[in-house]
PDB file of N, CA and C in Angstrom:
ATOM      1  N   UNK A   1      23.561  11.198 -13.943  1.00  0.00           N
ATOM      2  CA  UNK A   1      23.467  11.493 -12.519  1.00  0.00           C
ATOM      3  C   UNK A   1      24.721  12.283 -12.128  1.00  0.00           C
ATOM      4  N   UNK A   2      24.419  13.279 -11.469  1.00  0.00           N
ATOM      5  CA  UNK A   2      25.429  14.441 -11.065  1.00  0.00           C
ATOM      6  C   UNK A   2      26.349  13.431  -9.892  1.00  0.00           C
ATOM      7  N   UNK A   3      27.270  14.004  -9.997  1.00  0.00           N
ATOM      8  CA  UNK A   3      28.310  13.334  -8.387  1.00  0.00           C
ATOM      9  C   UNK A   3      27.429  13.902  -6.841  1.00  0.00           C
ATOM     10  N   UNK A   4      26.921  14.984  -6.693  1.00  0.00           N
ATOM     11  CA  UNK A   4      25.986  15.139  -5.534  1.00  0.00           C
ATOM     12  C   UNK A   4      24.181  14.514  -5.471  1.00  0.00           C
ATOM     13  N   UNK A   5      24.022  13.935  -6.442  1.00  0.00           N
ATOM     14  CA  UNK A   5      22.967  13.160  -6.688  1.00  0.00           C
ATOM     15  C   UNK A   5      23.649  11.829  -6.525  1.00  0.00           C
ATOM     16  N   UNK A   6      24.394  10.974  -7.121  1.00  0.00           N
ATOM     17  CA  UNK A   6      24.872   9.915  -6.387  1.00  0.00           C
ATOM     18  C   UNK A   6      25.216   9.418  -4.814  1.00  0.00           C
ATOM     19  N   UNK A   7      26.191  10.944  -4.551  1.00  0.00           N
ATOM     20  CA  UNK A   7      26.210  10.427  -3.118  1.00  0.00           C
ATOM     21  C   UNK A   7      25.199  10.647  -2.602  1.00  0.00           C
ATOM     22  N   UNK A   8      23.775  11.419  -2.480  1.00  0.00           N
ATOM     23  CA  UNK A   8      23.087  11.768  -2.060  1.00  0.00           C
ATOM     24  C   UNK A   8      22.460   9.819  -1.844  1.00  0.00           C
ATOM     25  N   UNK A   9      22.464   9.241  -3.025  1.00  0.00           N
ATOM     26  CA  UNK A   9      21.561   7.886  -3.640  1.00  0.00           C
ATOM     27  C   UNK A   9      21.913   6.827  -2.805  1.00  0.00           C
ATOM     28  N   UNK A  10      23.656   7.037  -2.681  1.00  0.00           N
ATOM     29  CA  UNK A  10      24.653   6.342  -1.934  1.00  0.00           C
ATOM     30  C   UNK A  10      24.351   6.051  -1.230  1.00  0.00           C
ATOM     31  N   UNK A  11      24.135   7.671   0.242  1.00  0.00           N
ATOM     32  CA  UNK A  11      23.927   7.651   1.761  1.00  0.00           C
ATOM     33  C   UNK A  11      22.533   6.960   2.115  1.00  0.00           C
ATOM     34  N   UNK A  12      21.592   7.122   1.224  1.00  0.00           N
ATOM     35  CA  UNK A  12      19.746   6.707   1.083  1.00  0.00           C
ATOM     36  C   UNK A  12      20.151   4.892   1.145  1.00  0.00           C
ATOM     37  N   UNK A  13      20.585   4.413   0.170  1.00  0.00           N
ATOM     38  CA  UNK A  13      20.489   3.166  -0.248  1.00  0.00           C
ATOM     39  C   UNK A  13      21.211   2.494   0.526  1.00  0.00           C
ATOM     40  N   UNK A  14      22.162   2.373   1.221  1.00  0.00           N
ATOM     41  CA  UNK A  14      22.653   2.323   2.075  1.00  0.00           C
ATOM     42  C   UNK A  14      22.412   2.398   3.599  1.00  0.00           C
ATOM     43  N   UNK A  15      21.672   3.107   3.743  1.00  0.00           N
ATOM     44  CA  UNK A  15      20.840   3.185   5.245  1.00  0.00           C
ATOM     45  C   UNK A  15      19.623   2.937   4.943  1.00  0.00           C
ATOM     46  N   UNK A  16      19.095   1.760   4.365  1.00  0.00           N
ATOM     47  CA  UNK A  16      17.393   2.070   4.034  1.00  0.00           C
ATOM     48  C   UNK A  16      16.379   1.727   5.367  1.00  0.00           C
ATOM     49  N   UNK A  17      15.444   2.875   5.210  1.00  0.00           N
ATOM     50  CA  UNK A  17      14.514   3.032   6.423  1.00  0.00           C
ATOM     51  C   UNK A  17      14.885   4.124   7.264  1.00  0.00           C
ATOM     52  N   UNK A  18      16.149   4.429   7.199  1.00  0.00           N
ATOM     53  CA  UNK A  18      16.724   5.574   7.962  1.00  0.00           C
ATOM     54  C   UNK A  18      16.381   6.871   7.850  1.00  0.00           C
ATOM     55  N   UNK A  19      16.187   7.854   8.586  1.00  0.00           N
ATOM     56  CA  UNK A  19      15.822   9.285   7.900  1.00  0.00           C
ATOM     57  C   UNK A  19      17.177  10.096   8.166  1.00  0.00           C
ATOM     58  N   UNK A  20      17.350  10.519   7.074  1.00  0.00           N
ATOM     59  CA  UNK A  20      18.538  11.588   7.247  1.00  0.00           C
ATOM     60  C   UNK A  20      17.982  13.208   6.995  1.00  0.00           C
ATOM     61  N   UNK A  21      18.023  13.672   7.887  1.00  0.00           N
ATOM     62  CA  UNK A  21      17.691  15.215   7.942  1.00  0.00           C
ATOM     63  C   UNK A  21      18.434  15.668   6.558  1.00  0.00           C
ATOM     64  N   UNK A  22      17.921  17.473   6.483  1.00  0.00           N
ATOM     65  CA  UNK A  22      18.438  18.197   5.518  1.00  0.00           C
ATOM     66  C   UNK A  22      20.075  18.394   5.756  1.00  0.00           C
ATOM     67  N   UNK A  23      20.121  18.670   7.306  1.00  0.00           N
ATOM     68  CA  UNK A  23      21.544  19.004   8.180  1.00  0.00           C
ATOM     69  C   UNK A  23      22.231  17.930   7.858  1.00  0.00           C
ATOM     70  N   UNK A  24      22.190  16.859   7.877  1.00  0.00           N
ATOM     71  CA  UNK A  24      22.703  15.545   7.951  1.00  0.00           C
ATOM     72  C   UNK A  24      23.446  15.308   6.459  1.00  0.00           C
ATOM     73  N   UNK A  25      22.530  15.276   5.594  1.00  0.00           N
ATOM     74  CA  UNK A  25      22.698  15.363   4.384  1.00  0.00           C
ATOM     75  C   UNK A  25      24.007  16.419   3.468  1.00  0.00           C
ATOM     76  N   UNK A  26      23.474  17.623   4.328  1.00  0.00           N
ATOM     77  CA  UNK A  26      24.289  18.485   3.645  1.00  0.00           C
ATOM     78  C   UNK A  26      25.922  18.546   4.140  1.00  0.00           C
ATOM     79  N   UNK A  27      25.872  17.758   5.206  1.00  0.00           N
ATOM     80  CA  UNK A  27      27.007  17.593   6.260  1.00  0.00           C
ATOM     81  C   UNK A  27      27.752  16.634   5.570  1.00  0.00           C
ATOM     82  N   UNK A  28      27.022  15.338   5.054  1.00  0.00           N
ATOM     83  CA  UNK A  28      27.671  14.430   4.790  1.00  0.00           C
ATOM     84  C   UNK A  28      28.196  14.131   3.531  1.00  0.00           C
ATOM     85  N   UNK A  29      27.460  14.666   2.356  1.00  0.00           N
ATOM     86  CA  UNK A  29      27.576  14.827   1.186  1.00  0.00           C
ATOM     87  C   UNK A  29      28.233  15.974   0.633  1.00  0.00           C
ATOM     88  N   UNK A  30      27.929  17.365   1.310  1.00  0.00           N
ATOM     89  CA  UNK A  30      28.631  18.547   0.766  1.00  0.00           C
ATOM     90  C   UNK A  30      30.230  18.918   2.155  1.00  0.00           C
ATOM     91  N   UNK A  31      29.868  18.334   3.257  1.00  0.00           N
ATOM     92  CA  UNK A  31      31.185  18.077   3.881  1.00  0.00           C
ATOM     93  C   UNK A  31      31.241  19.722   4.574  1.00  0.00           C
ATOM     94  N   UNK A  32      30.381  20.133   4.964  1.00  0.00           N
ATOM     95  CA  UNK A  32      29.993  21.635   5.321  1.00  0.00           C
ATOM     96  C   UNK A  32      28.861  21.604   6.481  1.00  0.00           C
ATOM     97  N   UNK A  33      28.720  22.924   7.054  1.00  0.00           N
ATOM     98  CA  UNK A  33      27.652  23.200   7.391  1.00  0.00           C
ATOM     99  C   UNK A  33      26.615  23.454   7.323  1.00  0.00           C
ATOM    100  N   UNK A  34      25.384  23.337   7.514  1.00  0.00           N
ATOM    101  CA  UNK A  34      24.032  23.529   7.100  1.00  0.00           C
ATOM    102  C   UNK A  34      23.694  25.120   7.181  1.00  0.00           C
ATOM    103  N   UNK A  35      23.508  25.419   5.768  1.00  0.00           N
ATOM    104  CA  UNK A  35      23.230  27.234   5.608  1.00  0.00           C
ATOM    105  C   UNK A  35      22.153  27.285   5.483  1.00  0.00           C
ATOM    106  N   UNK A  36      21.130  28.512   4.915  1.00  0.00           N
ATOM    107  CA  UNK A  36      19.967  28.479   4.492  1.00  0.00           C
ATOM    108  C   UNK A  36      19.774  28.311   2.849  1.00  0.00           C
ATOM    109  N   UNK A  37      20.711  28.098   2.054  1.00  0.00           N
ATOM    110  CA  UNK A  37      20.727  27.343   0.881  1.00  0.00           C
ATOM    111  C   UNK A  37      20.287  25.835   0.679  1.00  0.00           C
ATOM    112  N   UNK A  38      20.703  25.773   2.230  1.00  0.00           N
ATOM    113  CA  UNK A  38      21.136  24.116   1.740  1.00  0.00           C
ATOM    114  C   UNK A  38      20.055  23.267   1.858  1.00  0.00           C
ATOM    115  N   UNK A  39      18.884  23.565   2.789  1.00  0.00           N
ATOM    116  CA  UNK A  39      17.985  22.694   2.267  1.00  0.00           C
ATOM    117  C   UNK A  39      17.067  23.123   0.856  1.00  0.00           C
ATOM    118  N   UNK A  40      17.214  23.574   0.709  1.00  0.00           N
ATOM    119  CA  UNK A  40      16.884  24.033  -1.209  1.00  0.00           C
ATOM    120  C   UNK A  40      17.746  23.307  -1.777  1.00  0.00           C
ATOM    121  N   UNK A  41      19.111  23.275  -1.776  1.00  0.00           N
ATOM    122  CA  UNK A  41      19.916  22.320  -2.183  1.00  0.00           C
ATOM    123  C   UNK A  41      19.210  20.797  -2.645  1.00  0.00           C
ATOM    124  N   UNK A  42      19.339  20.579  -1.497  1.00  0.00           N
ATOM    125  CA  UNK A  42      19.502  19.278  -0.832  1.00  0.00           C
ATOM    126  C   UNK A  42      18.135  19.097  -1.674  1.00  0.00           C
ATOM    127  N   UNK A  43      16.966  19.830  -1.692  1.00  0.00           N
ATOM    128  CA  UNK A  43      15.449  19.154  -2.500  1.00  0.00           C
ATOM    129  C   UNK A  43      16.023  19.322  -3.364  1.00  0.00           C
ATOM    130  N   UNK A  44      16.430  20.128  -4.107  1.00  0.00           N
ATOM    131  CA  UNK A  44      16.634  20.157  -5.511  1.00  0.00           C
ATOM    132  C   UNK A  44      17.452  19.101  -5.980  1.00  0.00           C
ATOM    133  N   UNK A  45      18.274  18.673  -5.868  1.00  0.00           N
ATOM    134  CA  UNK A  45      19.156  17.423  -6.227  1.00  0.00           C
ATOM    135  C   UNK A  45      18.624  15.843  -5.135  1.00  0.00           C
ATOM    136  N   UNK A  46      17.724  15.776  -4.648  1.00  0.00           N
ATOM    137  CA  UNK A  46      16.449  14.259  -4.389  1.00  0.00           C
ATOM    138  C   UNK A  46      15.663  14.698  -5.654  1.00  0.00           C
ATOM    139  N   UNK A  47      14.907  15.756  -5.814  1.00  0.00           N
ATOM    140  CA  UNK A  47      14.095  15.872  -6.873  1.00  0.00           C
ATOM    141  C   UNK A  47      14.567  15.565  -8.541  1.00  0.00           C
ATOM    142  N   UNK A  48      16.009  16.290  -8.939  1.00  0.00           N
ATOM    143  CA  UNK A  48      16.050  15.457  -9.775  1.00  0.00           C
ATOM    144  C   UNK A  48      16.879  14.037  -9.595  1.00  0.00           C
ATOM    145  N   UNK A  49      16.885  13.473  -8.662  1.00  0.00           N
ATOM    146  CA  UNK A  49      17.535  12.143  -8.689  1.00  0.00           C
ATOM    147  C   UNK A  49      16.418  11.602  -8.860  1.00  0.00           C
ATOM    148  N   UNK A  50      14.944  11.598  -7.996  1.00  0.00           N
ATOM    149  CA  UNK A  50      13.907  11.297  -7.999  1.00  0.00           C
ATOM    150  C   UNK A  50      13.219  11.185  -9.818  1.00  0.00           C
ATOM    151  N   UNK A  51      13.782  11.983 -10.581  1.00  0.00           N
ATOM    152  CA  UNK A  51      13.643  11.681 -11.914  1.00  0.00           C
ATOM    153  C   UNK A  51      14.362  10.790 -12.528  1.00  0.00           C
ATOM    154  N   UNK A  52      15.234  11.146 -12.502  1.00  0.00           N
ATOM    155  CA  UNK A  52      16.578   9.935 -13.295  1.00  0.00           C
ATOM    156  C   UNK A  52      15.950   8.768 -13.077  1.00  0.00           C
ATOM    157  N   UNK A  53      15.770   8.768 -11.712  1.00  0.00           N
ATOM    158  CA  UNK A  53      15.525   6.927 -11.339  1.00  0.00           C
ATOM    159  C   UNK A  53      14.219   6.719 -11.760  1.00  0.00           C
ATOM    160  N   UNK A  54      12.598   7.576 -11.980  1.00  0.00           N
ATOM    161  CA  UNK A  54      11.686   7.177 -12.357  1.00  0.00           C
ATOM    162  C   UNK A  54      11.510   6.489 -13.888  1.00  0.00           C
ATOM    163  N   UNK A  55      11.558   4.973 -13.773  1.00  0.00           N
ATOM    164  CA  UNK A  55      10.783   4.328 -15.125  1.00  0.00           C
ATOM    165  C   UNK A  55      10.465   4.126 -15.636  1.00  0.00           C
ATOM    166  N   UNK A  56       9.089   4.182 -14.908  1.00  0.00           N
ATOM    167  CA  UNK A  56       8.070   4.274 -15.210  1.00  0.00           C
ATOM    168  C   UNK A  56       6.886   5.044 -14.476  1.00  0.00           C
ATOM    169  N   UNK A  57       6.229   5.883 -15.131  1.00  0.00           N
ATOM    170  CA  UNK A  57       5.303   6.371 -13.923  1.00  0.00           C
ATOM    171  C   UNK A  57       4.226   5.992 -13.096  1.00  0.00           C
ATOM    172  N   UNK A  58       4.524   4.528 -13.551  1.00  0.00           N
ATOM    173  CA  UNK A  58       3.200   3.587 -12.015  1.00  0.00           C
ATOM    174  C   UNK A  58       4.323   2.692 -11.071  1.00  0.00           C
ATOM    175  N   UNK A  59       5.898   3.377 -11.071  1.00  0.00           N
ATOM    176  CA  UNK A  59       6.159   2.989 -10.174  1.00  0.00           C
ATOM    177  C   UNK A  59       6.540   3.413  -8.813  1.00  0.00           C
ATOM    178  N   UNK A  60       6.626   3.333  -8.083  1.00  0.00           N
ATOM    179  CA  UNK A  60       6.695   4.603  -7.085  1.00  0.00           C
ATOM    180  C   UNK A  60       7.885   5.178  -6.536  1.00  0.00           C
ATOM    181  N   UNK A  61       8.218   6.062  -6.018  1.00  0.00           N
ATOM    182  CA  UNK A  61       9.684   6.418  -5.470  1.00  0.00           C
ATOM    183  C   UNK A  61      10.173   6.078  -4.604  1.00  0.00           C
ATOM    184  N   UNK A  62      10.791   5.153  -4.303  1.00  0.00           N
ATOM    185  CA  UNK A  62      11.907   4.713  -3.498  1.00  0.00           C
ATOM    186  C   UNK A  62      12.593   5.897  -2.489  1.00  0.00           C
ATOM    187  N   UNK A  63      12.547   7.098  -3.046  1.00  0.00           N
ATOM    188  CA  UNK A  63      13.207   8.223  -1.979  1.00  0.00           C
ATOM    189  C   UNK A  63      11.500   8.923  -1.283  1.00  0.00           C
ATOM    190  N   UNK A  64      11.689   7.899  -0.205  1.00  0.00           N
ATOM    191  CA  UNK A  64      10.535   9.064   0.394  1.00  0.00           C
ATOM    192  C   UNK A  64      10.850  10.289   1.403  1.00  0.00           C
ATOM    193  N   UNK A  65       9.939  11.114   1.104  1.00  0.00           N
ATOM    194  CA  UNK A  65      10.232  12.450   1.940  1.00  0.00           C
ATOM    195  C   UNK A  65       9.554  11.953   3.264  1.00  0.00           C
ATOM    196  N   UNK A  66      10.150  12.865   4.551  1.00  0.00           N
ATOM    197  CA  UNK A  66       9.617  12.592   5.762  1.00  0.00           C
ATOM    198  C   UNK A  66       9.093  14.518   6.764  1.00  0.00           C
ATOM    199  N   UNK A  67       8.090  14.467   6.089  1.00  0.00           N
ATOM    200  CA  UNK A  67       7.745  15.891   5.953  1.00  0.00           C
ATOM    201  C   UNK A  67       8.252  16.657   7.001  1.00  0.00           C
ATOM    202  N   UNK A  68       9.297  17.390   6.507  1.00  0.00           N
ATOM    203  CA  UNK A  68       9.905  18.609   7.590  1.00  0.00           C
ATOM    204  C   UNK A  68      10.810  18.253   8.035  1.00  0.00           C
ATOM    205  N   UNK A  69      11.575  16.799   7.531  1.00  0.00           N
ATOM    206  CA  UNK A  69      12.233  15.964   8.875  1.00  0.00           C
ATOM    207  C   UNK A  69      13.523  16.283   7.282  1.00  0.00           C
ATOM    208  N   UNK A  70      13.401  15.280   6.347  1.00  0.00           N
ATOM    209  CA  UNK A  70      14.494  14.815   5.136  1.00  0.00           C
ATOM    210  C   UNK A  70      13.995  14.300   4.350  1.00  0.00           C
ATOM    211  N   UNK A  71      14.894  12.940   4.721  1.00  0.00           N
ATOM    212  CA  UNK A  71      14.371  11.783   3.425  1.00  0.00           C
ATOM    213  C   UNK A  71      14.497  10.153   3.735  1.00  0.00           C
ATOM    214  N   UNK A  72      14.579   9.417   3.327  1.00  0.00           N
ATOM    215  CA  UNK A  72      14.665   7.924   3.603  1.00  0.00           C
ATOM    216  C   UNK A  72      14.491   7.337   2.363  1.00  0.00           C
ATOM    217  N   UNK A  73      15.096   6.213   2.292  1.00  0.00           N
ATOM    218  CA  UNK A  73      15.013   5.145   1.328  1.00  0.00           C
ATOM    219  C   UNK A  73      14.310   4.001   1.454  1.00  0.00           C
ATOM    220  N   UNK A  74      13.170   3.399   1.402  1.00  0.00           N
ATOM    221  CA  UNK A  74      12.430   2.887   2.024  1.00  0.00           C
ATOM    222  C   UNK A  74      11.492   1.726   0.865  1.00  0.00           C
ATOM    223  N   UNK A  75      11.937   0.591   0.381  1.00  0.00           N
ATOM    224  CA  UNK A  75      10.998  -0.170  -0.756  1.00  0.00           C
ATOM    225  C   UNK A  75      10.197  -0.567  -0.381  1.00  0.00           C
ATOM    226  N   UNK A  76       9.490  -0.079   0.485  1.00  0.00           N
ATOM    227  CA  UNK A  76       7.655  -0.281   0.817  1.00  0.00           C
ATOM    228  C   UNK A  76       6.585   0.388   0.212  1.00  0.00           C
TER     229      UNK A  76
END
C-alpha cells in the first residue's frame, strides 16, 4: 500500500459513513488544492486500494463510491 493509499484508508476508516468529496480528499491527503487532475487522482489510488484490500471476490468493498459526490467507508 502506497503512503497516499493509506492515508486515503486512514481518512475513510476513521469517519465511517461519512462522505468525503474528491475536493476534500485531495485537500486532506495531498494538502493542496483541488485541480483537474485530482479527481483522477483521487479514483485512481481508492481503485487500487480497493484491490489490495479485496480477499476475496464474494466479499464486498468496504470503500463505497457515492456517485458524483466521493467516497465513504461504510460495513453495510
Amino acid at each position: 500500500m502506497t503512503v497516499k493509499e493509506f492515508e486515503i484508508f486512514a481518512l475513510l476508516i476513521m469517519n465511517p459513513k461519512r462522505v468525503f468529496t474528491y475536493e476534500m480528499i485531495t485537500e486532506l491527503v495531498w494538502n493542496e488544492e483541488y485541480g483537474s487532475y485530482s479527481r483522477k487522482a483521487v479514483s485512481n489510488h481508492v481503485s487500487n486500494l480497493r484491490q489490495k484490500l479485496k480477499i476475496s471476490p464474494d466479499v464486498q468493498d468496504y470503500i463505497k463510491s457515492v456517485y458524483g459526490v466521493g467516497y465513504k467507508f461504510d460495513l453495510d
